[in-house]
C-alpha atoms as a PDB file:
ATOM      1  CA  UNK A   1      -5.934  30.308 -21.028  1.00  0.00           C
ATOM      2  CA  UNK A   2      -3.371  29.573 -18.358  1.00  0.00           C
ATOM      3  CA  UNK A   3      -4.289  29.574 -14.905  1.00  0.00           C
ATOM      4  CA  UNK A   4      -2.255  31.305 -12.769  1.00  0.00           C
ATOM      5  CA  UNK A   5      -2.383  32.244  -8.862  1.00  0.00           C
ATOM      6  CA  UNK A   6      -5.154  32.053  -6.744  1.00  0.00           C
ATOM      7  CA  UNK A   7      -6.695  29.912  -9.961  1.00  0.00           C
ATOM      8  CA  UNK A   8      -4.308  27.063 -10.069  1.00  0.00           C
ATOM      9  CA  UNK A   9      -4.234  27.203  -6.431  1.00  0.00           C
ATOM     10  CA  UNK A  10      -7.770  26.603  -6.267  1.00  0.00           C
ATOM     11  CA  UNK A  11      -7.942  23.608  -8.812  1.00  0.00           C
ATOM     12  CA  UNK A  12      -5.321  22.123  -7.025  1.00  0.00           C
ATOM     13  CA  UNK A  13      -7.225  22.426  -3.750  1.00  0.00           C
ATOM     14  CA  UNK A  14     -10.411  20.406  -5.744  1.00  0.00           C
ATOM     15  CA  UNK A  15      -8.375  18.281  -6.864  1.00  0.00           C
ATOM     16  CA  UNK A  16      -6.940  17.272  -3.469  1.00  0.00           C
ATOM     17  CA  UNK A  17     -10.606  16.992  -1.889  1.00  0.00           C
ATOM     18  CA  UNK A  18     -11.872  14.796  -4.595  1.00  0.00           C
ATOM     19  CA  UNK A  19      -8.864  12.375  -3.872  1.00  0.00           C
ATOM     20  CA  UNK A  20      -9.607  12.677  -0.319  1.00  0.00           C
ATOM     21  CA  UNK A  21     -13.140  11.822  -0.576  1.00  0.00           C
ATOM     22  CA  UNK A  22     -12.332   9.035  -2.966  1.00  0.00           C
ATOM     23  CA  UNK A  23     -10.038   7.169  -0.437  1.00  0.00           C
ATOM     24  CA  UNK A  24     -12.962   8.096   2.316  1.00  0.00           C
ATOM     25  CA  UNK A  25     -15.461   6.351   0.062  1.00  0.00           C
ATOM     26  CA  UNK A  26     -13.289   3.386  -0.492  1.00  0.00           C
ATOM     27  CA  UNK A  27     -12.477   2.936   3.069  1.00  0.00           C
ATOM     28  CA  UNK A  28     -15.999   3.048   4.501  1.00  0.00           C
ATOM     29  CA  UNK A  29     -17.790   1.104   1.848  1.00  0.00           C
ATOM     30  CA  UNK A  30     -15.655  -0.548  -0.811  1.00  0.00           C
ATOM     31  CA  UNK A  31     -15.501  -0.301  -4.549  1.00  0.00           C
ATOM     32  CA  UNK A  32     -19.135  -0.600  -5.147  1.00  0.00           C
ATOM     33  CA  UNK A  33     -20.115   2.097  -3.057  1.00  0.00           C
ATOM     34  CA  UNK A  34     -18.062   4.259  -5.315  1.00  0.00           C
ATOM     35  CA  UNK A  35     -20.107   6.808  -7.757  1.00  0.00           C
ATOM     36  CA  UNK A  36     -19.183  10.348  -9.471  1.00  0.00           C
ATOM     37  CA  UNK A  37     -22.421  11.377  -7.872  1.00  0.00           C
ATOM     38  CA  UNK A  38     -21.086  10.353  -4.359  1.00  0.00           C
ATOM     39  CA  UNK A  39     -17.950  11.727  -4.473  1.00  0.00           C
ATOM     40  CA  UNK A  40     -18.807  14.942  -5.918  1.00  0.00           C
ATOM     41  CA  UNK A  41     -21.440  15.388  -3.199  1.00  0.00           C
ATOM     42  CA  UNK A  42     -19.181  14.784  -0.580  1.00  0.00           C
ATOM     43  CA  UNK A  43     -16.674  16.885  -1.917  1.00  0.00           C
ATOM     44  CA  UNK A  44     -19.407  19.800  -1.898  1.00  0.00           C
ATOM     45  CA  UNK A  45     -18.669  20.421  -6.046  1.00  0.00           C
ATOM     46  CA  UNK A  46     -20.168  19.186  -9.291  1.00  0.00           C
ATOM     47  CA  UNK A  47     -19.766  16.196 -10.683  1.00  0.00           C
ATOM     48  CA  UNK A  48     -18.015  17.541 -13.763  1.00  0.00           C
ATOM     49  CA  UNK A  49     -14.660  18.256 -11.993  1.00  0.00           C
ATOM     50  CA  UNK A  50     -14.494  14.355 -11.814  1.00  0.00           C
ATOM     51  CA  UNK A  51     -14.218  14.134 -15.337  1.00  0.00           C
ATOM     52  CA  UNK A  52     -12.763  18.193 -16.177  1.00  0.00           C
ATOM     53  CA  UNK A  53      -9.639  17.012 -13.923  1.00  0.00           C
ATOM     54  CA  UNK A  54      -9.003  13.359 -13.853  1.00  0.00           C
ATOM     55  CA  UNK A  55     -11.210  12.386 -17.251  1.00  0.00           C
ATOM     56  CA  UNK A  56     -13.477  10.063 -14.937  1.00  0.00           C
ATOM     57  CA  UNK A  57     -14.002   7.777 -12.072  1.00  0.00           C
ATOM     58  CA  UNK A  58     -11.198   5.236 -12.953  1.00  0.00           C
ATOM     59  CA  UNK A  59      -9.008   8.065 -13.488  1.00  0.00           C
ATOM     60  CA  UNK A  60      -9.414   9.272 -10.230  1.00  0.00           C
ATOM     61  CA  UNK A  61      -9.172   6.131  -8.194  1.00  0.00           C
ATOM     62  CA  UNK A  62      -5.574   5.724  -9.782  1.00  0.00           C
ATOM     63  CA  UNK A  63      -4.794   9.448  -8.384  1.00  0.00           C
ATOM     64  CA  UNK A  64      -5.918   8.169  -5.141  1.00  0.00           C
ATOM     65  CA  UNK A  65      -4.004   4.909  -5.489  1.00  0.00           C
ATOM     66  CA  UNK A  66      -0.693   7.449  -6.203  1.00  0.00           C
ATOM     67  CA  UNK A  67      -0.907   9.018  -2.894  1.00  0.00           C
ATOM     68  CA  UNK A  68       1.338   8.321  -0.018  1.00  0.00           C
ATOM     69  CA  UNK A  69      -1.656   7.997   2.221  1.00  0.00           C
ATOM     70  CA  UNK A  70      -2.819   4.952  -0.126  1.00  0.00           C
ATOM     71  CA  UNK A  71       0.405   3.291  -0.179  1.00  0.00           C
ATOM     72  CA  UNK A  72       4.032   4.158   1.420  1.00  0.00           C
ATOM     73  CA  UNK A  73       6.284   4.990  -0.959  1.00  0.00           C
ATOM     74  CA  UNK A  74      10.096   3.727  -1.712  1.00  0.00           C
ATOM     75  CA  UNK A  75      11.695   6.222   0.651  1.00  0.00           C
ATOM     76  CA  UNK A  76       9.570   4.929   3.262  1.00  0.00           C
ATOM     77  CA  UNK A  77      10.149   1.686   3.101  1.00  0.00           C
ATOM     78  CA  UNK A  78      14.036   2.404   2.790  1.00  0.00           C
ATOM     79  CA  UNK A  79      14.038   4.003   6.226  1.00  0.00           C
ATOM     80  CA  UNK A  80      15.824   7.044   6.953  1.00  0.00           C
ATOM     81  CA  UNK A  81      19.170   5.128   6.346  1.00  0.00           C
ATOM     82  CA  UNK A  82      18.677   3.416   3.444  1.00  0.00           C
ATOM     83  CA  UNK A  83      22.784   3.376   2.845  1.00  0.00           C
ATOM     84  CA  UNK A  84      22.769   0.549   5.914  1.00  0.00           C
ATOM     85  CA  UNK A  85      20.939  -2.112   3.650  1.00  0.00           C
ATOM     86  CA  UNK A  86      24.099  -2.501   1.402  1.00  0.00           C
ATOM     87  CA  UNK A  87      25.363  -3.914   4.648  1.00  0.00           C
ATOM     88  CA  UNK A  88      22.976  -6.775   5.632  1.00  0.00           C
ATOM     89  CA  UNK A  89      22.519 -10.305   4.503  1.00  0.00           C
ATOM     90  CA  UNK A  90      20.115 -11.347   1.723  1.00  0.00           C
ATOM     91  CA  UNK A  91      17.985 -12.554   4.206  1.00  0.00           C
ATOM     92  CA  UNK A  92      18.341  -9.701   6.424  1.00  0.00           C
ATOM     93  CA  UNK A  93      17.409  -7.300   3.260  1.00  0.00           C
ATOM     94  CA  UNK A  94      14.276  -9.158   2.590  1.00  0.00           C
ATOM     95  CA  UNK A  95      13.286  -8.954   6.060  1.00  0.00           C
ATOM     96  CA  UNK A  96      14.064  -5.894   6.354  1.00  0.00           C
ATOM     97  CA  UNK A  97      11.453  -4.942   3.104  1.00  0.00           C
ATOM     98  CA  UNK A  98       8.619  -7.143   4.866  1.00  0.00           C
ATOM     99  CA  UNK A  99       9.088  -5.492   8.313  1.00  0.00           C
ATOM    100  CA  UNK A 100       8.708  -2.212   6.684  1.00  0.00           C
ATOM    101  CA  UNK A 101       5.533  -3.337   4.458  1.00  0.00           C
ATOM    102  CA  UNK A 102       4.249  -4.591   7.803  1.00  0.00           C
ATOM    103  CA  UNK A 103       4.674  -1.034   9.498  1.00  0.00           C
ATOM    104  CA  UNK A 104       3.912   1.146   7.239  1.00  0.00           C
ATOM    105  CA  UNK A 105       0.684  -0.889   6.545  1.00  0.00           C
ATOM    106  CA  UNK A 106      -0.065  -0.805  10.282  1.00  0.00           C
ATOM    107  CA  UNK A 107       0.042   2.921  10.012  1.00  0.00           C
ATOM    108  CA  UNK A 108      -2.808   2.709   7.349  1.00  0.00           C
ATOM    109  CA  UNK A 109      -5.832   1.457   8.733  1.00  0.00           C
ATOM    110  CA  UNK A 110      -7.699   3.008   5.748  1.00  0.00           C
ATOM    111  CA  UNK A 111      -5.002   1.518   2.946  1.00  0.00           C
ATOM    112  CA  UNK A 112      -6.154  -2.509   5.075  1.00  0.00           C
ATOM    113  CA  UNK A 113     -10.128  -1.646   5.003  1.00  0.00           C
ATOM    114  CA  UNK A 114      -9.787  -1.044   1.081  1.00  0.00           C
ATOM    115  CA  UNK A 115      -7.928  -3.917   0.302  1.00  0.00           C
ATOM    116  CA  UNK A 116     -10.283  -5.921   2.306  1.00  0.00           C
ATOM    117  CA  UNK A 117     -13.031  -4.623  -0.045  1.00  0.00           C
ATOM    118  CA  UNK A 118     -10.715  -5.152  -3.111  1.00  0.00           C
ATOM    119  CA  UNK A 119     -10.525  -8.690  -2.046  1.00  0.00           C
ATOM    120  CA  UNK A 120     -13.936  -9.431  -2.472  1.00  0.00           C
ATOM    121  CA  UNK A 121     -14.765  -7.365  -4.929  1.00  0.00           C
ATOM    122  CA  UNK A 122     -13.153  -7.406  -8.981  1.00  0.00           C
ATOM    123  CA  UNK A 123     -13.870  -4.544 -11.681  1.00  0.00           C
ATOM    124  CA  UNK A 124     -11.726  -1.805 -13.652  1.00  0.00           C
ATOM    125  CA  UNK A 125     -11.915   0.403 -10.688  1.00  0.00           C
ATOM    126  CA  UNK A 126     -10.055  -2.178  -8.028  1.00  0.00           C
ATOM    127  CA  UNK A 127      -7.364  -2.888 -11.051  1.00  0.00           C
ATOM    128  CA  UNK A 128      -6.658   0.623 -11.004  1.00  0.00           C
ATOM    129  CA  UNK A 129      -4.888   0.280  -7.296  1.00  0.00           C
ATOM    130  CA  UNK A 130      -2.766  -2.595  -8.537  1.00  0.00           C
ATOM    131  CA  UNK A 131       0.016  -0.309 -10.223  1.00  0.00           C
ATOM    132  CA  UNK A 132       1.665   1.122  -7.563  1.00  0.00           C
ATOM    133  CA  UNK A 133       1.926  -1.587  -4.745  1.00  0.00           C
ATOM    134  CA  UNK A 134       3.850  -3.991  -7.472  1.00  0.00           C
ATOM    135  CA  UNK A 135       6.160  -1.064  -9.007  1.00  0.00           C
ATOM    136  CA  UNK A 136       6.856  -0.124  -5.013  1.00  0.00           C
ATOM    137  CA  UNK A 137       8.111  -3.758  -4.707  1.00  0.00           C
ATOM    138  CA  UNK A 138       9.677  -3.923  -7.662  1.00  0.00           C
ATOM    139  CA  UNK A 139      11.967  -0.752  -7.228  1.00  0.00           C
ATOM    140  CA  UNK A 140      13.216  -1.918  -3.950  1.00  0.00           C
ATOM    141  CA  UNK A 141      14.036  -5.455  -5.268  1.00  0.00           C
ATOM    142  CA  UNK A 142      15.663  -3.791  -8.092  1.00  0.00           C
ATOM    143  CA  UNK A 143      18.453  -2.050  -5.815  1.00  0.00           C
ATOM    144  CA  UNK A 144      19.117  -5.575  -4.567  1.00  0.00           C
ATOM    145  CA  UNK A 145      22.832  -6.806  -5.493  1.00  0.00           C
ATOM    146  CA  UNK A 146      23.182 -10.127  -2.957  1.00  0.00           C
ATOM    147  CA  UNK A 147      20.118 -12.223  -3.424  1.00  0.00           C
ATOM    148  CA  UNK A 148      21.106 -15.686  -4.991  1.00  0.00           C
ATOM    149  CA  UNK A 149      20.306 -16.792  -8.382  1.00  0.00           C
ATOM    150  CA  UNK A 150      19.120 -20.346  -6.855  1.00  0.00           C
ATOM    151  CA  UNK A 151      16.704 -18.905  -4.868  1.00  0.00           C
ATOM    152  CA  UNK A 152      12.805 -17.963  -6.733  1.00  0.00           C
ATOM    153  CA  UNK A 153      12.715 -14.634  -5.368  1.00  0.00           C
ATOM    154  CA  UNK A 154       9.532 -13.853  -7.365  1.00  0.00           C
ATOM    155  CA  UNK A 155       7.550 -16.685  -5.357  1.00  0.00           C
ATOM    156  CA  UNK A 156       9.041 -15.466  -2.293  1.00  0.00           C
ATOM    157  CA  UNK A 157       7.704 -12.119  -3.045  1.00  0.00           C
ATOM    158  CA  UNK A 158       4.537 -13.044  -3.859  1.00  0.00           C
ATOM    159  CA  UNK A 159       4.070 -15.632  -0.573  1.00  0.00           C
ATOM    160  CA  UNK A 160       5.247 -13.366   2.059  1.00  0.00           C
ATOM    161  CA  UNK A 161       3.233 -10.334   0.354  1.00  0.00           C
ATOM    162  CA  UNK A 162       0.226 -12.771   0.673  1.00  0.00           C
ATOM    163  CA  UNK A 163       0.955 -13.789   4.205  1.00  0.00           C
ATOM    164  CA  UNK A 164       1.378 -10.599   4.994  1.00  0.00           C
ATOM    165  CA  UNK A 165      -1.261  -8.775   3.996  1.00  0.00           C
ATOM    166  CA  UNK A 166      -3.911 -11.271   4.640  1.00  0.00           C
ATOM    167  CA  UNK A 167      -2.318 -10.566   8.757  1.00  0.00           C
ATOM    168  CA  UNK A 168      -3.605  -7.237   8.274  1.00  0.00           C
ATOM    169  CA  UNK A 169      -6.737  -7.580   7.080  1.00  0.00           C
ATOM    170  CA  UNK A 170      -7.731 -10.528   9.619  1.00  0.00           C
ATOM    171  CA  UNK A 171      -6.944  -7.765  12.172  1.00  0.00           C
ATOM    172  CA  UNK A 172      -9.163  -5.676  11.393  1.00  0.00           C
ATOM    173  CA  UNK A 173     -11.916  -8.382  12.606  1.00  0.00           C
ATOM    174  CA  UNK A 174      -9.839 -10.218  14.539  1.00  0.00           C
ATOM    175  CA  UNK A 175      -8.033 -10.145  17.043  1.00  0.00           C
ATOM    176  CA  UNK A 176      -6.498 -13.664  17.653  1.00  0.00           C
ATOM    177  CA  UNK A 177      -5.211 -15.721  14.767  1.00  0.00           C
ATOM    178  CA  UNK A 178      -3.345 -18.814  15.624  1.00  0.00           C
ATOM    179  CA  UNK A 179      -2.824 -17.741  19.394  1.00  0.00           C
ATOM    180  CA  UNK A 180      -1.134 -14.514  18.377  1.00  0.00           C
ATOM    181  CA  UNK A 181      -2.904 -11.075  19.714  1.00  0.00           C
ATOM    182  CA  UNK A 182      -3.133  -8.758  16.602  1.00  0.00           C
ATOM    183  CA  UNK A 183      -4.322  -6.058  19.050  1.00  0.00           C
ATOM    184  CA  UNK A 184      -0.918  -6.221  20.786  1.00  0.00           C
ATOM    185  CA  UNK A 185       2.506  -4.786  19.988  1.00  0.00           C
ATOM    186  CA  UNK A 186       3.583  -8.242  21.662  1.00  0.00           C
ATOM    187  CA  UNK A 187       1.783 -10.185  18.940  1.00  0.00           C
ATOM    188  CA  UNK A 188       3.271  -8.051  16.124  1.00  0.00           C
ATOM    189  CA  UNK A 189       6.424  -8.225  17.341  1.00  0.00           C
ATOM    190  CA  UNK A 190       6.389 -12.078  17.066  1.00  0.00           C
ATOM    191  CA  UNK A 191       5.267 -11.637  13.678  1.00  0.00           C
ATOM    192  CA  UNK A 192       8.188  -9.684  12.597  1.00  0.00           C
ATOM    193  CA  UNK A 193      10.375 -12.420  14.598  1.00  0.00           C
ATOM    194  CA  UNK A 194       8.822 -14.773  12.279  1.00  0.00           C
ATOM    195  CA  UNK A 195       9.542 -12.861   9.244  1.00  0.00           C
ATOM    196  CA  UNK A 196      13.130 -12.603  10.280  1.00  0.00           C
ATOM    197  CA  UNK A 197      13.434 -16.297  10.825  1.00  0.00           C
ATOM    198  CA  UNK A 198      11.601 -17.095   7.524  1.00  0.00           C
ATOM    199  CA  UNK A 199      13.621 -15.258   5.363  1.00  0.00           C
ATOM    200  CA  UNK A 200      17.079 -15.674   7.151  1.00  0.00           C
ATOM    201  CA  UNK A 201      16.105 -19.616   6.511  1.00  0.00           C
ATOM    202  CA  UNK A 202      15.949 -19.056   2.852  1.00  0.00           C
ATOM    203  CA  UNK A 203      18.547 -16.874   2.130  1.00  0.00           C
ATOM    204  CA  UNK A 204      21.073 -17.682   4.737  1.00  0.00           C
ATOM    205  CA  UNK A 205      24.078 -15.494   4.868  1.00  0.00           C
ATOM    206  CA  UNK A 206      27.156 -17.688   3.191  1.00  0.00           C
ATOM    207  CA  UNK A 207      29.616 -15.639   3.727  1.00  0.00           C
END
């Protein structure tokens, strides 16, 4: 049978809480405080919605991981003028990516407490949250047109992703790290001075 009005409305509604709860969870108390038991009970339902809708807890964690609260998405990162990046350097456009990452990271104090917990912990369920972060990255590198062949983008990537994100968590602990106040706009504007100069050093503008 099909559901229709109020029905579907209300399994979407479930569905929506137990994603909730799941990020919640994951925030407060890391992968292996994650249960079907848990979630359902602080959703208020029965555990078998966990598997009647998502097929199980794995499932759901990569719902979670799908949500823009989890992770921003490409339009995000693009800005509201994405048209503008066809008219910056390659070093410029790379910045401009990790500047973004930074922010909308910054805005996700929930996203930096579970990847603190998926740093120190390993199992199917922290694999789950690996898909979207890399296909995010890739689709913006993939509208790219200017960066040089010469240049190992891939190690780039992978370096200033690194750098970056390990800022984040540190600052959640933190709140000096190598002189530089985390709990100050000041200090994160010198980081994103940094990231400019970084990448404007390795792919310098030759025309």
């Amino acid at each position: 049978m099909t559901l229709v009005g109020p029905s579907l409305e209300g399994k979407k509604a479930k569905m929506h809480r137990l994603i909730q709860v799941v990020g919640e969870i994951l925030s407060e108390e890391g992968f292996q405080g994650l249960g079907v038991n848990k979630v359902a009970k602080r959703a208020g339902m029965d555990k078998v919605l966990v598997y009647r809708y998502f097929g199980g807890l794995p499932q759901l964690v990569l719902a979670f991981s799908h949500t823009v609260d989890f992770w921003p998405s490409l339009g995000e990162l693009l800005g509201a003028e994405p048209e503008r990046l066809n008219d910056l350097s390659p070093g410029e456009q790379m910045a401009f990516f990790f500047k973004s990452y930074l922010r909308a990271l910054r805005r996700r104090p929930a996203t930096i407490n579970i990847l603190l917990w998926k740093f120190t912990e390993n199992n199917e369920l922290t694999k789950q949250m690996e898909t979207v972060p890399t296909r995010t990255a890739l689709e913006f590198f993939e509208i790219l047109e200017k960066i040089p062949e010469d240049r190992d983008l891939a190690a780039v990537v992978v370096l200033m992703f690194g750098a970056i994100t390990n800022l984040l968590i540190k600052s959640r602990r933190q709140r000096f790290v190598g002189g530089i106040d985390l709990y100050d706009e000041k200090g994160w504007k010198r980081i994103e001075d940094g990231i400019d100069l970084l990448l404007n050093g390795i792919f310098p503008d030759k025309g």
